[in-house]
Protein backbone atom coordinates (compact mmCIF):
# COMPACT_ATOMS: atom_id res chain seq x y z
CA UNK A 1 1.60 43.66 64.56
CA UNK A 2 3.15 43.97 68.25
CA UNK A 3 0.43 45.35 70.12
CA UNK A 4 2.61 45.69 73.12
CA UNK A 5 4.46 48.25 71.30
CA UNK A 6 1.18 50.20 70.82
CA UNK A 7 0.46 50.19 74.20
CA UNK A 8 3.88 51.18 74.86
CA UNK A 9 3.15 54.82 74.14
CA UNK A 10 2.73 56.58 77.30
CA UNK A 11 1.01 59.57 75.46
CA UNK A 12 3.41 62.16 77.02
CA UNK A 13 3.48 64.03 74.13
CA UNK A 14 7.21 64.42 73.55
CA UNK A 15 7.35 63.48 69.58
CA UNK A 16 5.04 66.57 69.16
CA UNK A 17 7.36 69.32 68.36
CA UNK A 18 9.15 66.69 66.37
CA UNK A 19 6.69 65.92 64.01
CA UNK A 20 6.34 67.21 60.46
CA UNK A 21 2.47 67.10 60.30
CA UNK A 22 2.14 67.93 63.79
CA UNK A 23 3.96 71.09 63.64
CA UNK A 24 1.73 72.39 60.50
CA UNK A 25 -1.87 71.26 61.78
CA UNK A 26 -1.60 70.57 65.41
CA UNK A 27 -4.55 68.21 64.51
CA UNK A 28 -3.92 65.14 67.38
CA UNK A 29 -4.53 63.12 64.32
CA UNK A 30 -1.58 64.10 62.89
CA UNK A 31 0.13 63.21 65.51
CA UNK A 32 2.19 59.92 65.92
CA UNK A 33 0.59 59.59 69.10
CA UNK A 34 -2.43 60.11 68.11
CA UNK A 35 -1.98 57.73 64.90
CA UNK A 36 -0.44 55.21 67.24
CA UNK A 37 -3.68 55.62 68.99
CA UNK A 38 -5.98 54.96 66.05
CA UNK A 39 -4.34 52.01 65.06
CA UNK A 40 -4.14 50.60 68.85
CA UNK A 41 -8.52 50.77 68.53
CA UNK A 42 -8.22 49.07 65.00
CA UNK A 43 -6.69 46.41 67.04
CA UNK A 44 -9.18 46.63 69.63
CA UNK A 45 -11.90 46.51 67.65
CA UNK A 46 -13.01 50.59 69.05
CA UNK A 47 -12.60 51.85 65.32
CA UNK A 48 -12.86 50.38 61.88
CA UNK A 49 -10.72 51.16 58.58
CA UNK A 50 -12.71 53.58 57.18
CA UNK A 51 -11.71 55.95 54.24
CA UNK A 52 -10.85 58.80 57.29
CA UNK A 53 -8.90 56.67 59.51
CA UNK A 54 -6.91 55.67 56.24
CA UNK A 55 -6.31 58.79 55.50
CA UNK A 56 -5.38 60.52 59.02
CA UNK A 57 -2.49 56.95 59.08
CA UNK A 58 -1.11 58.08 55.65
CA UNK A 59 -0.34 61.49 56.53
CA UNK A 60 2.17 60.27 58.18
CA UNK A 61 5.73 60.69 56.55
CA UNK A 62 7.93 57.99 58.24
CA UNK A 63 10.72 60.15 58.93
CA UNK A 64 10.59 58.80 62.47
CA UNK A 65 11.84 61.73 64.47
CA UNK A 66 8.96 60.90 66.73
CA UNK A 67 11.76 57.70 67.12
CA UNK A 68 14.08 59.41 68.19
CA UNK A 69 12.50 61.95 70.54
CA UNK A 70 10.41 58.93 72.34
CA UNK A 71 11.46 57.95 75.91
CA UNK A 72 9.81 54.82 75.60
CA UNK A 73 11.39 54.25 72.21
CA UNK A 74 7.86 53.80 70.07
CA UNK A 75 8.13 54.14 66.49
CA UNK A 76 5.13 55.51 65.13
CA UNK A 77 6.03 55.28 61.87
CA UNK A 78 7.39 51.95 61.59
CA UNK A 79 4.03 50.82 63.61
CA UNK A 80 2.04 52.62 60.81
CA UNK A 81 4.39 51.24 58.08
CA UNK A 82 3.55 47.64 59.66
CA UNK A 83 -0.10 47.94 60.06
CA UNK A 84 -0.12 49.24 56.34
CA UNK A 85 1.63 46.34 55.46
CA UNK A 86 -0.64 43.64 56.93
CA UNK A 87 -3.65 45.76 55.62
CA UNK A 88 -1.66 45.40 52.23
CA UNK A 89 -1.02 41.89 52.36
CA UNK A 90 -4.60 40.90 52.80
CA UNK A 91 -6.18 43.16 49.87
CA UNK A 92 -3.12 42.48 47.81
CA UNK A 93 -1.43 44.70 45.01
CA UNK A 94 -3.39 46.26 42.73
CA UNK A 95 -2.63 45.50 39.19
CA UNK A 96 -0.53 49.22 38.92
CA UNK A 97 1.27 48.31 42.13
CA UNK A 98 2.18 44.86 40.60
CA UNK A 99 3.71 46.23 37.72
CA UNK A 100 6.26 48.54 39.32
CA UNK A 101 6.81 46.99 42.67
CA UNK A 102 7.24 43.38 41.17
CA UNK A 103 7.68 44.04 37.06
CA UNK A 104 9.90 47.16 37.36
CA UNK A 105 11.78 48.00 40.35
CA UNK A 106 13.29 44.53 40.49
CA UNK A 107 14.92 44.30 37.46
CA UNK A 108 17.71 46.93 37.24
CA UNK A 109 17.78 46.34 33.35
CA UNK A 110 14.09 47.64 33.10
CA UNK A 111 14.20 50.41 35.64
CA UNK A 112 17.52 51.60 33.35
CA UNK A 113 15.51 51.13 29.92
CA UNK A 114 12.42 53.13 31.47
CA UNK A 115 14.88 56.46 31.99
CA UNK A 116 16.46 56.04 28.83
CA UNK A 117 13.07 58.41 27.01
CA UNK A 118 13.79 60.62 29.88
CA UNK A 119 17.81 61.64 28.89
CA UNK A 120 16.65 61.86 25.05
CA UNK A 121 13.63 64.23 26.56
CA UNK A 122 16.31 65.64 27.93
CA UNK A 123 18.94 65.77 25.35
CA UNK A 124 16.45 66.71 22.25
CA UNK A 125 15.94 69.99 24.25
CA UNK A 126 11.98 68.93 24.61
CA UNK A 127 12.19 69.79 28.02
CA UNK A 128 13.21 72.86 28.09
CA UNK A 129 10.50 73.17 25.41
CA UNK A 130 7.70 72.50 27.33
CA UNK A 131 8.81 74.04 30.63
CA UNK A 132 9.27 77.51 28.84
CA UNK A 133 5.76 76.95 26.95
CA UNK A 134 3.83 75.76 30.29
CA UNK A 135 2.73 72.43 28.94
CA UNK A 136 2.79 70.92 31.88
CA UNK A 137 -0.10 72.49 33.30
CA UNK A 138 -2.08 70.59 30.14
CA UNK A 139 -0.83 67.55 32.23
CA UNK A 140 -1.81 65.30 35.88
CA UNK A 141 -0.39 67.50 38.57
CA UNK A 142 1.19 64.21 40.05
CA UNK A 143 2.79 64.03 36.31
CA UNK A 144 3.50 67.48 36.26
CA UNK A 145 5.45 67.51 40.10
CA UNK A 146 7.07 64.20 38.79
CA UNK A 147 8.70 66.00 35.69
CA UNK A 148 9.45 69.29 37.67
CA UNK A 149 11.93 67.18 40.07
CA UNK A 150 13.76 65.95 37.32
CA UNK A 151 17.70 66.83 37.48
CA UNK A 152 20.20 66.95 34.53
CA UNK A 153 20.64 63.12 33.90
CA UNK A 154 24.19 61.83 33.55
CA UNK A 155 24.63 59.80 30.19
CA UNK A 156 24.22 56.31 31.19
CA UNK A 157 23.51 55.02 34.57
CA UNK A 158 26.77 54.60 36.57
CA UNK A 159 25.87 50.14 36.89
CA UNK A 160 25.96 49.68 32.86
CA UNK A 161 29.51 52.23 33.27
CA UNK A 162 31.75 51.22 36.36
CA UNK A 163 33.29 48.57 36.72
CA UNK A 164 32.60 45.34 39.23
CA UNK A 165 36.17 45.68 40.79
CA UNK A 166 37.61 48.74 41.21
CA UNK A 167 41.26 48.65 42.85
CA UNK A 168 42.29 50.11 45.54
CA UNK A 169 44.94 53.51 45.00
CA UNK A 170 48.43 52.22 46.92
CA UNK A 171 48.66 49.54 49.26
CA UNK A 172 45.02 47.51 49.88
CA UNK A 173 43.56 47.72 53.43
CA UNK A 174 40.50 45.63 52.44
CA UNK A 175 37.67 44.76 50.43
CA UNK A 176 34.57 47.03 50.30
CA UNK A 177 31.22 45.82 48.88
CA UNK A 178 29.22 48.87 47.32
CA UNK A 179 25.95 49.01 47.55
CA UNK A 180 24.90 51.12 44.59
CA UNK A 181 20.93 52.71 45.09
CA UNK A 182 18.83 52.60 41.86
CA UNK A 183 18.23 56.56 41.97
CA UNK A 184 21.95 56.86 42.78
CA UNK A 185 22.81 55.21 39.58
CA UNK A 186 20.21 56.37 37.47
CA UNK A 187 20.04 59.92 38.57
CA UNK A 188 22.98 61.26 40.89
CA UNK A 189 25.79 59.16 39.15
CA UNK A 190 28.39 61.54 39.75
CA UNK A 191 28.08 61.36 43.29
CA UNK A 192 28.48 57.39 43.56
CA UNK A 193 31.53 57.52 41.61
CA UNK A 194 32.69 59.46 43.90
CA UNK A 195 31.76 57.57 46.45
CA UNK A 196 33.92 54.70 44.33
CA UNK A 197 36.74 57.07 44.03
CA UNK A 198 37.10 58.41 47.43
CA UNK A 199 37.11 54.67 48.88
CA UNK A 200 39.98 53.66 45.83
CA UNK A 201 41.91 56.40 47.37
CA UNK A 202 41.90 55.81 50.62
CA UNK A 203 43.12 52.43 49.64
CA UNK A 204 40.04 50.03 49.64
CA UNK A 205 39.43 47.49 46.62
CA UNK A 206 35.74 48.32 45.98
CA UNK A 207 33.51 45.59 44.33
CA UNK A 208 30.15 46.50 42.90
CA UNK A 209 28.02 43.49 42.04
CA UNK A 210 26.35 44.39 38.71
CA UNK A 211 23.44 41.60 39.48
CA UNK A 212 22.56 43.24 42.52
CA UNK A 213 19.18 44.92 42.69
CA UNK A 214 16.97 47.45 44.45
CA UNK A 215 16.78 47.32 48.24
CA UNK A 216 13.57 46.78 48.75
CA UNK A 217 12.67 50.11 50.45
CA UNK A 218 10.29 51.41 47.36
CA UNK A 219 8.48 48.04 48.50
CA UNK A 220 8.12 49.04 52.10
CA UNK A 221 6.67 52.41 50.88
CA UNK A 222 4.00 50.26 48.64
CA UNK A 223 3.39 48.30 51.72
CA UNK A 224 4.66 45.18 49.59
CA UNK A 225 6.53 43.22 52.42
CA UNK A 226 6.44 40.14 50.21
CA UNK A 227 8.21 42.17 47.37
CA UNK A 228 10.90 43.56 50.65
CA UNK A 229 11.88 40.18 51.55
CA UNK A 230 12.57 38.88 48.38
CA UNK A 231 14.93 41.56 47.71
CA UNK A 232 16.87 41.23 50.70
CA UNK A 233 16.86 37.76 50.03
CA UNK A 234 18.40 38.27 47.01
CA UNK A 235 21.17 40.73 47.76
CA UNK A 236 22.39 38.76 51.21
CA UNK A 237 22.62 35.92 48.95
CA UNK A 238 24.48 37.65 46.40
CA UNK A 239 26.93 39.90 48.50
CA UNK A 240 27.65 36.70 50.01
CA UNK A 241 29.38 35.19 47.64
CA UNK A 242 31.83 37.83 47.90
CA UNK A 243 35.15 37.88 50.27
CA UNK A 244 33.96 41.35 51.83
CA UNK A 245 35.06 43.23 54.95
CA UNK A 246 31.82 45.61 54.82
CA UNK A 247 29.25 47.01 52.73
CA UNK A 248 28.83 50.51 51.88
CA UNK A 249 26.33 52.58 50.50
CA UNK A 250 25.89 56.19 49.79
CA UNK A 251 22.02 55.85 50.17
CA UNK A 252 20.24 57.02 53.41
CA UNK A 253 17.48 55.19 52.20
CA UNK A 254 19.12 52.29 51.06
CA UNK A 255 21.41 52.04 54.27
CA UNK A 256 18.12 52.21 56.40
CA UNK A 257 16.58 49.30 54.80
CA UNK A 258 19.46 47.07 54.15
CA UNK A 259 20.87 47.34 57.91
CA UNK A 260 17.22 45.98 58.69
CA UNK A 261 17.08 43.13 56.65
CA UNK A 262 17.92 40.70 59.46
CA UNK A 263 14.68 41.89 61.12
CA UNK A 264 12.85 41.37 57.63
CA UNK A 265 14.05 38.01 57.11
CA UNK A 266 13.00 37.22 60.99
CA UNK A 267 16.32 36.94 62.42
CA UNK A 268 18.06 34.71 59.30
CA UNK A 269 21.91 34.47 60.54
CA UNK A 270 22.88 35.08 57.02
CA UNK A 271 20.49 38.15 56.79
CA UNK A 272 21.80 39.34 60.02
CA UNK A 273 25.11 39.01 59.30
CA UNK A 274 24.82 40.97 56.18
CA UNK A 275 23.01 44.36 58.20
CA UNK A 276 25.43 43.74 60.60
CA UNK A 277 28.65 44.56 57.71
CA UNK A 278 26.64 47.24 56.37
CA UNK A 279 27.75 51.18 56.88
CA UNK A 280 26.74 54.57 55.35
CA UNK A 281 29.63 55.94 53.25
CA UNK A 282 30.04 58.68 56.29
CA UNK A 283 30.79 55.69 59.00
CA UNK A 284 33.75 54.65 56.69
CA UNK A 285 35.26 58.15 55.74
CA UNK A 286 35.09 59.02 59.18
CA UNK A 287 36.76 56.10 60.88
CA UNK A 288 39.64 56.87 57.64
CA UNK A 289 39.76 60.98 58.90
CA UNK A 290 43.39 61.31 59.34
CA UNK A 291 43.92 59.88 56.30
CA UNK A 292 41.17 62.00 54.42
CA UNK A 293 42.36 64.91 56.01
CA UNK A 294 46.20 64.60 54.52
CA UNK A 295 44.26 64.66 51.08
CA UNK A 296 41.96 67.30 51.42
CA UNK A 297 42.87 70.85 49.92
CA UNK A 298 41.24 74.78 50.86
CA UNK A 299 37.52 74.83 49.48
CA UNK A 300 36.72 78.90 50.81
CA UNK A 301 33.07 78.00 50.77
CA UNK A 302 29.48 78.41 53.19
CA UNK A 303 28.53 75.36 53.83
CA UNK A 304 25.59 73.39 55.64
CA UNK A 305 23.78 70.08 56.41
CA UNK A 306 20.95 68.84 55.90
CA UNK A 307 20.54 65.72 58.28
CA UNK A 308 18.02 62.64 55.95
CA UNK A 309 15.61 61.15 58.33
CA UNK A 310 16.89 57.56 56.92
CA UNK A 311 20.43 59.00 58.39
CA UNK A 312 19.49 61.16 60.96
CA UNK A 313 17.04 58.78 62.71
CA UNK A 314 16.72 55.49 61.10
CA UNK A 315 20.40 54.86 61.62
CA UNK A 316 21.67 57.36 64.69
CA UNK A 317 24.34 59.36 62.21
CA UNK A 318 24.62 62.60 63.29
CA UNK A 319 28.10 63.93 63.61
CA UNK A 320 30.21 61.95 60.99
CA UNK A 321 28.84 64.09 58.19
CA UNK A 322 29.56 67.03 59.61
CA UNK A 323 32.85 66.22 61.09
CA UNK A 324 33.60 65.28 57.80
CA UNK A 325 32.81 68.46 56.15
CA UNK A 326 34.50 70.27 58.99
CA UNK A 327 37.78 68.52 58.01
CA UNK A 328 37.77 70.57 54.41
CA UNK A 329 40.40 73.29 55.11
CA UNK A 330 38.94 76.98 54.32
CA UNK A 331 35.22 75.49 55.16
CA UNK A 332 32.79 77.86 56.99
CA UNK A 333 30.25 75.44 58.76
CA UNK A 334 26.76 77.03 59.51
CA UNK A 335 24.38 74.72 61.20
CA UNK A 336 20.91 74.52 59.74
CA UNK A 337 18.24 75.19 62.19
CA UNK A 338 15.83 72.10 62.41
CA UNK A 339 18.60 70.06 60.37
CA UNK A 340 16.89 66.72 60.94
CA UNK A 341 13.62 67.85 60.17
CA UNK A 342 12.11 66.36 57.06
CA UNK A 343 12.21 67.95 53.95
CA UNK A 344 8.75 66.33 53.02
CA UNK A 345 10.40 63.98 50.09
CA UNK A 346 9.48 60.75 52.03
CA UNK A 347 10.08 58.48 48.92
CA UNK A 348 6.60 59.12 46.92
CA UNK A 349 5.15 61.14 49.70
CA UNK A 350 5.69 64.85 47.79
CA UNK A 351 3.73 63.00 44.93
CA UNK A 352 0.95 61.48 46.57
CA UNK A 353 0.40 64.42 49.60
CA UNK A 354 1.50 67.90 47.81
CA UNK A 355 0.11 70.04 50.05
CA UNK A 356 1.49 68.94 53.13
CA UNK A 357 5.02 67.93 51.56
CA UNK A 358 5.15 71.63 50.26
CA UNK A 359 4.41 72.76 53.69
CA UNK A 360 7.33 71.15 55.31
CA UNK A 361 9.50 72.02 52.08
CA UNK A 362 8.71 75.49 52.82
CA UNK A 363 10.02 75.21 56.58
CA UNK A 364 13.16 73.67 55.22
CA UNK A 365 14.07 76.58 52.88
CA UNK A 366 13.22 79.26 54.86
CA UNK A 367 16.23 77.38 57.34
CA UNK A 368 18.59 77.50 54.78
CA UNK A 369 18.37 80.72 53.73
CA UNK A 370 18.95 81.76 57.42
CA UNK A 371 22.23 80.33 57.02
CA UNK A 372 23.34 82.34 54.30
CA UNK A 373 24.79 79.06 52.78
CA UNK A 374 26.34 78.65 49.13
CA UNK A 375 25.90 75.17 49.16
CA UNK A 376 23.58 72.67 51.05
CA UNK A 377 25.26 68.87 51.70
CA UNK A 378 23.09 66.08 52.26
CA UNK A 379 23.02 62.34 51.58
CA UNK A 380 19.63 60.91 50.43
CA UNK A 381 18.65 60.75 46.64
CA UNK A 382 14.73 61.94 47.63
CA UNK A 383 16.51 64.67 49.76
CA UNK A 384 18.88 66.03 47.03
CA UNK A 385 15.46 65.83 44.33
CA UNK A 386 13.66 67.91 46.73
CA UNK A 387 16.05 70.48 47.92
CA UNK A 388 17.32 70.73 44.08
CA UNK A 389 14.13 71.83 42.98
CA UNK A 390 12.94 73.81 46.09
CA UNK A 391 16.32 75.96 46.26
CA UNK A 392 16.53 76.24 42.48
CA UNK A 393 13.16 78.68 42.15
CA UNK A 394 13.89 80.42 46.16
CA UNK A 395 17.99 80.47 45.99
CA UNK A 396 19.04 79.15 42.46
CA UNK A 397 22.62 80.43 44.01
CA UNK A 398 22.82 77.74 46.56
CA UNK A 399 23.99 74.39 44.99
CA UNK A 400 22.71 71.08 46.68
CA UNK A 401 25.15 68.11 46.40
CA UNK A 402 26.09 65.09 47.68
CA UNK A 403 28.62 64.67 50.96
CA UNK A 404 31.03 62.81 48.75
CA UNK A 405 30.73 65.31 45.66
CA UNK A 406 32.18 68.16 48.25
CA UNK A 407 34.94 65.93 49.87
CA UNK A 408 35.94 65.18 46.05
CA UNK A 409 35.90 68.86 45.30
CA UNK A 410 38.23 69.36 47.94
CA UNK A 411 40.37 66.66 46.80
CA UNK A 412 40.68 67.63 43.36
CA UNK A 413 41.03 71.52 44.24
């Protein structure tokens, strides 16, 4: 780890009223100053990694808002993510750890095969089943919060269903690689192919490599940075070997990592090169607005935003969501107060820390419904999960979709 970045924190306390945990305990441990500060005497040798320091680090969410409020520009949570990772590297993975991280998430065939008992669970009407009976409560409450986040699944994942080409609609302006997220496919299909659909329109060839695999992040979150680089290892190498003019994904989280994989693979020019092409489906439909616009039809709906913090402040997009959505005729706008405030998904976070994920849920609904909204936009896969399930037991009126699920609405109105 960079201990000059640790000492880079000036302690002025500006990240405070940014932070998730903060803002619930306003414990100084909860703090990313004050976890900056614990790790700083780890390095110094002041404190030693005791069961309470470990847990005071991991309350921390990563959303990084403390990022982008810093006037130093300190990360806390990418300093905590690293530390986590060295501390990782020298225990190694447990044998549970191995197994998904290395045996699972990898292999896109296997993560597809372990969802298929979840759309017969699904489709046999078990689930509905147990949810009326309560059986969950016989169950783990991780287990339990697991299965209550589950969505409608489409079919079949949208990798084993689109195809690797897709043409562009009218004259070709170039080649777009697509990035396709493992949740997006397995989960939120709809919304990819519209991602696919929307870029086919606007005249873009779209490829989508079926070999390609997950980005890595889950690794980051299991503190597996072995596991991180030989993922982006793997994709640079195999989006390579495409004639591309970018690469797009519809994944805050997966546009987060893959835009750092240069700095993962410690400044590889290939690796580089690669973060350097990618963009968040937003950046593309934005810079193609007039276009867009000519194709987009009345949709007399209440709209807001929910900013992800792997959009909001782990890649500086802000407006081009919003000025998209403001570019639907008959749409009435309503900014969410606190829109870049986390929503306490944080990957695995609202499984491993309930309490305090609910806490910050909480904040986040109570924002929406001052908006009066019908339907709440955002662009992460953990952030539609969360807000799904929130919104569906405190405003089972307002729908939650994806950015390019609206702008296809509009299209096909």
């Amino acid at each position: 780890m960079d201990y000059v970045k640790l000492i880079n924190c000036m302690r002025c306390g500006m990240c405070l009223p940014h932070c998730p945990t903060y803002k619930e305990t306003f414990l100084e441990t909860a703090s990313p100053r004050g976890r900056v500060a614990l790790v700083r005497k780890l390095q110094e040798g002041e404190l030693v990694e005791s069961e309470k320091f470990l847990e005071y680090v991991s309350l921390c969410l990563d959303c990084q808002a403390c990022a982008s409020a810093c006037p130093c520009g300190v990360n806390a949570g990418e300093l905590v993510a690293e530390f986590r990772c060295e501390s990782k590297k020298e225990k190694g993975l447990s044998m549970m750890e191995d197994l998904v991280l290395r045996k699972l998430v990898p292999h896109p065939d296997r993560l597809e095969a372990a969802t298929a008992p979840l759309r017969l669970y699904q489709k046999t009407g078990l689930q509905q089943v147990v949810r009326s009976l309560g059986l969950l409560k016989l169950f783990p409450e991780a287990l339990g919060r697991m299965e209550g986040l589950l969505p409608k699944l489409p079919d079949a994942p949208l990798r084993q269903t689109i195809s690797e080409v897709t043409p562009a609609a009218g004259k070709e302006k170039g080649t777009a690689g697509f990035f396709l997220g493992c949740v997006m496919s397995l989960i939120f299909s709809e919304a990819s192919l519209a991602t696919v659909q929307l870029l086919s329109t606007l005249g873009y060839r779209v490829v989508t490599p079926k070999a390609q695999k997950c980005c890595g992040a889950p690794n980051m979150l299991g503190h597996d940075l072995d596991g991180l680089k030989e993922a982006a290892s793997f994709n640079t190498d195999l989006f390579d070997s495409f004639d591309l003019d970018f690469v797009v994904t519809d994944c805050g989280g997966c546009g987060a990592e893959l835009k750092k994989y240069g700095q993962h693979l410690d400044g590889e020019r290939k690796a580089e090169e690669f973060s350097a092409s990618v963009r968040d489906i937003s950046e593309v439909l934005f810079a193609e607005s007039e276009a867009l616009a000519a194709k987009l039809k009345p949709l007399p709906l209440k709209v807001t935003y929910h900013d992800p913090c792997h959009i909001a402040h782990c890649q500086g997009i802000r407006s081009q969501p919003r000025a998209l959505i403001k570019l639907i005729p008959g749409i009435d706008f309503r900014e969410l107060p606190e829109a870049d405030a986390c929503c306490g998904s944080a990957g695995t976070y609202n499984i491993e820390k309930p309490e305090m994920a609910d806490l910050v849920l909480s904040r986040k609904v109570q924002n929406v419904q001052k908006t009066g909204a019908e339907y709440l936009v955002t662009s992460n896969p953990g952030c539609l999960l969360q807000l799904k399930k929130a919104l569906s037991e405190a405003e089972p009126q307002v729908r939650v979709i994806h950015l390019t699920e609206l702008l296809q609405m509009s299209m096909n109105a």
